[in-house]
C-alpha atoms as a PDB file:
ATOM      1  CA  UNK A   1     -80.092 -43.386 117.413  1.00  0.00           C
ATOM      2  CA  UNK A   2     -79.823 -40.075 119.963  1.00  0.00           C
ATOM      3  CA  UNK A   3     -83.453 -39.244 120.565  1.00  0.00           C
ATOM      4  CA  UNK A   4     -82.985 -35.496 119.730  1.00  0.00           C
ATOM      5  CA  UNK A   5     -81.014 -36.415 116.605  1.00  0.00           C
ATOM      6  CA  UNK A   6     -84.052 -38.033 115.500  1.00  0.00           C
ATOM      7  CA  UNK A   7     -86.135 -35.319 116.505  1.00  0.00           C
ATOM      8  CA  UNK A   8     -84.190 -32.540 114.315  1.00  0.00           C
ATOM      9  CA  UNK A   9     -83.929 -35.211 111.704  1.00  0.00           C
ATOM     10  CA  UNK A  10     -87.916 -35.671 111.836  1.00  0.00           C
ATOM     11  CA  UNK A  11     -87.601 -31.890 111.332  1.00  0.00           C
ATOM     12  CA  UNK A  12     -85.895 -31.757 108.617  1.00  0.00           C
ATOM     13  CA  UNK A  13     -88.134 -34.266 107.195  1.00  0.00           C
ATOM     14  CA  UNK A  14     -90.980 -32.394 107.541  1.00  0.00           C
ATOM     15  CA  UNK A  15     -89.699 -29.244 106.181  1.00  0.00           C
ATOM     16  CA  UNK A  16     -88.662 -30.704 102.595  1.00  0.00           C
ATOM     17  CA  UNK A  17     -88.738 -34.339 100.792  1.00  0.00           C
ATOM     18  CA  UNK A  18     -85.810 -35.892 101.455  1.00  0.00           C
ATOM     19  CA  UNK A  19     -85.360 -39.877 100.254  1.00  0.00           C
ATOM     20  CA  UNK A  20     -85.960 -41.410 103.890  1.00  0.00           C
ATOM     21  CA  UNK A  21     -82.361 -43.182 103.352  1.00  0.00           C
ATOM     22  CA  UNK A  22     -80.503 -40.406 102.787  1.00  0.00           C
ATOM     23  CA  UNK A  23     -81.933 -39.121 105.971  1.00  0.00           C
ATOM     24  CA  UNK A  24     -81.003 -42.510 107.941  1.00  0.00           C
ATOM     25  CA  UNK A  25     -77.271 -42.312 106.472  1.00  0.00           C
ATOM     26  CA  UNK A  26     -76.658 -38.419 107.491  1.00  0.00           C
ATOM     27  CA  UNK A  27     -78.026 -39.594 111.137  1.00  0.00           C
ATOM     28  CA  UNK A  28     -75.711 -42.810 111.017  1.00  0.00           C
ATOM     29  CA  UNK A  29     -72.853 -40.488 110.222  1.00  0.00           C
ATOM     30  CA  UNK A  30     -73.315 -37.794 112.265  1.00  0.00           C
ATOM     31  CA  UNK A  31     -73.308 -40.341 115.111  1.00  0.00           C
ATOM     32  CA  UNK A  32     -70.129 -42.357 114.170  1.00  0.00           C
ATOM     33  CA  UNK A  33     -68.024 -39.934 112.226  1.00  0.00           C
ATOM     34  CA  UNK A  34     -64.991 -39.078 114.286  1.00  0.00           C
ATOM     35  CA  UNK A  35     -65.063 -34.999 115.737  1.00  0.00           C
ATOM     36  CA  UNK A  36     -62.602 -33.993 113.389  1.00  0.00           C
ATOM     37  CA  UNK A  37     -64.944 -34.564 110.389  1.00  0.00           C
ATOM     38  CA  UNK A  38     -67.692 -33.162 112.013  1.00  0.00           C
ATOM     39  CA  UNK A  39     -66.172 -30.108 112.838  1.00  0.00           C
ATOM     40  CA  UNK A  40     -65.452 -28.628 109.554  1.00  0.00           C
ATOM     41  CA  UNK A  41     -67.775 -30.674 107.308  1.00  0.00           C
ATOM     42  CA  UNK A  42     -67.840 -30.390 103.280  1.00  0.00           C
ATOM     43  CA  UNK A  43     -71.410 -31.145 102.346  1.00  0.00           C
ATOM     44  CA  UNK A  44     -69.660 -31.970  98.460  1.00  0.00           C
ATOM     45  CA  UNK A  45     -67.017 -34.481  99.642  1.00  0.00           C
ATOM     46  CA  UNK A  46     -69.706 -36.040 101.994  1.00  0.00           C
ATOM     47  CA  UNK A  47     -72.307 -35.867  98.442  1.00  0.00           C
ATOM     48  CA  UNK A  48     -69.367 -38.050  96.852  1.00  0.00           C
ATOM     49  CA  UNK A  49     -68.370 -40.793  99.483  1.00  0.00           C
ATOM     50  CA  UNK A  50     -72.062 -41.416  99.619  1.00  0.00           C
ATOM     51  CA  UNK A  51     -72.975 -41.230  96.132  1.00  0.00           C
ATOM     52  CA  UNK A  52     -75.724 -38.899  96.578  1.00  0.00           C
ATOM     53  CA  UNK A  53     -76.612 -35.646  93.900  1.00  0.00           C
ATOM     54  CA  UNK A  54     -74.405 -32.865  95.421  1.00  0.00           C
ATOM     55  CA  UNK A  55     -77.566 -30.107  94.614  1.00  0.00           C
ATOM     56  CA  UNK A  56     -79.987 -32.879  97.147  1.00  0.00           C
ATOM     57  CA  UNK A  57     -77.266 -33.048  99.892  1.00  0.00           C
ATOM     58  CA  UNK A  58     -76.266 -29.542 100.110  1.00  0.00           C
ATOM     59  CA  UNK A  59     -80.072 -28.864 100.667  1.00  0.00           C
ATOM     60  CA  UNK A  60     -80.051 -31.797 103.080  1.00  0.00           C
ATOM     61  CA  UNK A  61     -77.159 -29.754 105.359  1.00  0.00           C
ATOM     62  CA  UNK A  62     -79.145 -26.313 104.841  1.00  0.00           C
ATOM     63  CA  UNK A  63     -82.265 -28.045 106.250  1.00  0.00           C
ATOM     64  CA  UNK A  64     -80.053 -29.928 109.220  1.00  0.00           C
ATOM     65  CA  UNK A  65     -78.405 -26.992 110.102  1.00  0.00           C
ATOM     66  CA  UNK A  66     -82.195 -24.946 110.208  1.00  0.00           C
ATOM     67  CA  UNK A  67     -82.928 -27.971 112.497  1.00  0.00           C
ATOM     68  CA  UNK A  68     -79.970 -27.596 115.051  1.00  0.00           C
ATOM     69  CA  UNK A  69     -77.957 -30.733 113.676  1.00  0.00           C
ATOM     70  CA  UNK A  70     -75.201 -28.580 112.665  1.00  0.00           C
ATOM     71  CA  UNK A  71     -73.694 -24.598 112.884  1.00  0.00           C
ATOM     72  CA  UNK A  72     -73.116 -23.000 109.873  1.00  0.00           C
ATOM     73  CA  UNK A  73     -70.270 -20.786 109.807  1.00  0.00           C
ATOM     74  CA  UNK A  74     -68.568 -18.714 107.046  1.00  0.00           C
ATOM     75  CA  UNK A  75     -64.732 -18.019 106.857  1.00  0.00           C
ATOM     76  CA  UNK A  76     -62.494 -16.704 104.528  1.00  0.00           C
ATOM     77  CA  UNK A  77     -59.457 -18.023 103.470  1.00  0.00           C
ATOM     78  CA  UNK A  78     -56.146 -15.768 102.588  1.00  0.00           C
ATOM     79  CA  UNK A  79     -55.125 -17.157  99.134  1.00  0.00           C
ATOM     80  CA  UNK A  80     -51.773 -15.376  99.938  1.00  0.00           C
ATOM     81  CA  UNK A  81     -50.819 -16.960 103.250  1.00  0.00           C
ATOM     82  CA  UNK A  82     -53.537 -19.119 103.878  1.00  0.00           C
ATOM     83  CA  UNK A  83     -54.900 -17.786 107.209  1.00  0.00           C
ATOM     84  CA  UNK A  84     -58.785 -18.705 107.764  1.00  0.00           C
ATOM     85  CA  UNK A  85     -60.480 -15.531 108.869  1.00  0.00           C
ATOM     86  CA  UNK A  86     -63.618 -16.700 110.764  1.00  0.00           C
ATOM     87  CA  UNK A  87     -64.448 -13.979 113.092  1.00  0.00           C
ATOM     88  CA  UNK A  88     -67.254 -11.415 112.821  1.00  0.00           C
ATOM     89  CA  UNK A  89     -64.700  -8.661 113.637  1.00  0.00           C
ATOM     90  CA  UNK A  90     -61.824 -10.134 111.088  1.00  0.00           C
ATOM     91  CA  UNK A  91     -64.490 -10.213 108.427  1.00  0.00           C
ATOM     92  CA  UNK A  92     -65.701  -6.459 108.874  1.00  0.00           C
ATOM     93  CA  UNK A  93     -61.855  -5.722 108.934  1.00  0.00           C
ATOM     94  CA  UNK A  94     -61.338  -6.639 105.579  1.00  0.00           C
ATOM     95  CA  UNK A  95     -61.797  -3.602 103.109  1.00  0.00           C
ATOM     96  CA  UNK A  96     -63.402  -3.834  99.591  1.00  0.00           C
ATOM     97  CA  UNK A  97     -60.672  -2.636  97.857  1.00  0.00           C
ATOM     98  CA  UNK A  98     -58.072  -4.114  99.498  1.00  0.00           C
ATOM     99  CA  UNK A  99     -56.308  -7.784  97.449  1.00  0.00           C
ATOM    100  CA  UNK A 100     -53.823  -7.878  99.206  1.00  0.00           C
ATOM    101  CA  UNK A 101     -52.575  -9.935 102.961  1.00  0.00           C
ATOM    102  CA  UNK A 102     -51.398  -7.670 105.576  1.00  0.00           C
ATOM    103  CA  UNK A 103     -48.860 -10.327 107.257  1.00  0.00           C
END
């Protein structure tokens, strides 16, 4: 394994208890899984294909992503078109009031 994978994963370690094999299989994965899946990662899906407790594993990608293992960026998605909004300046752009998609 990477050296400074195993250093942010000996951080995350540190900062809560996390079973020591859950810990091996996030560092096996984040260093086989093709780019696509790590780029937008689901922490759920991930909790079900490796049979972990969904509450443990989304603590377990907080705590990575406090470590540097991963980025942690919010979006929001148009349920009228579909269009992911993921910039700062999209995001202050969207009014309170406002329901409804401008395209």
């Amino acid at each position: 394994m990477n050296t400074n994978l195993e250093s942010r994963l000996e951080l995350v370690a540190q900062a809560h208890a996390f079973p020591s094999r859950l810990l091996e299989r996030l560092g096996q994965w984040v260093e086989t899984a093709p780019e696509e899946r790590l780029y937008r990662i689901n922490p759920l899906l991930w909790a079900a294909e490796q049979q972990a407790d969904e509450n443990l594993v989304v603590d377990l990608f907080l705590h990575a992503t406090m470590a540097g293992i991963f980025a942690l960026v919010w979006s929001v998605l148009c349920t009228q078109c579909g269009m992911l909004i993921t910039t700062p300046g999209g995001l202050r752009a969207l009014a309170h009031t406002q329901r409804y998609c401008k395209l």
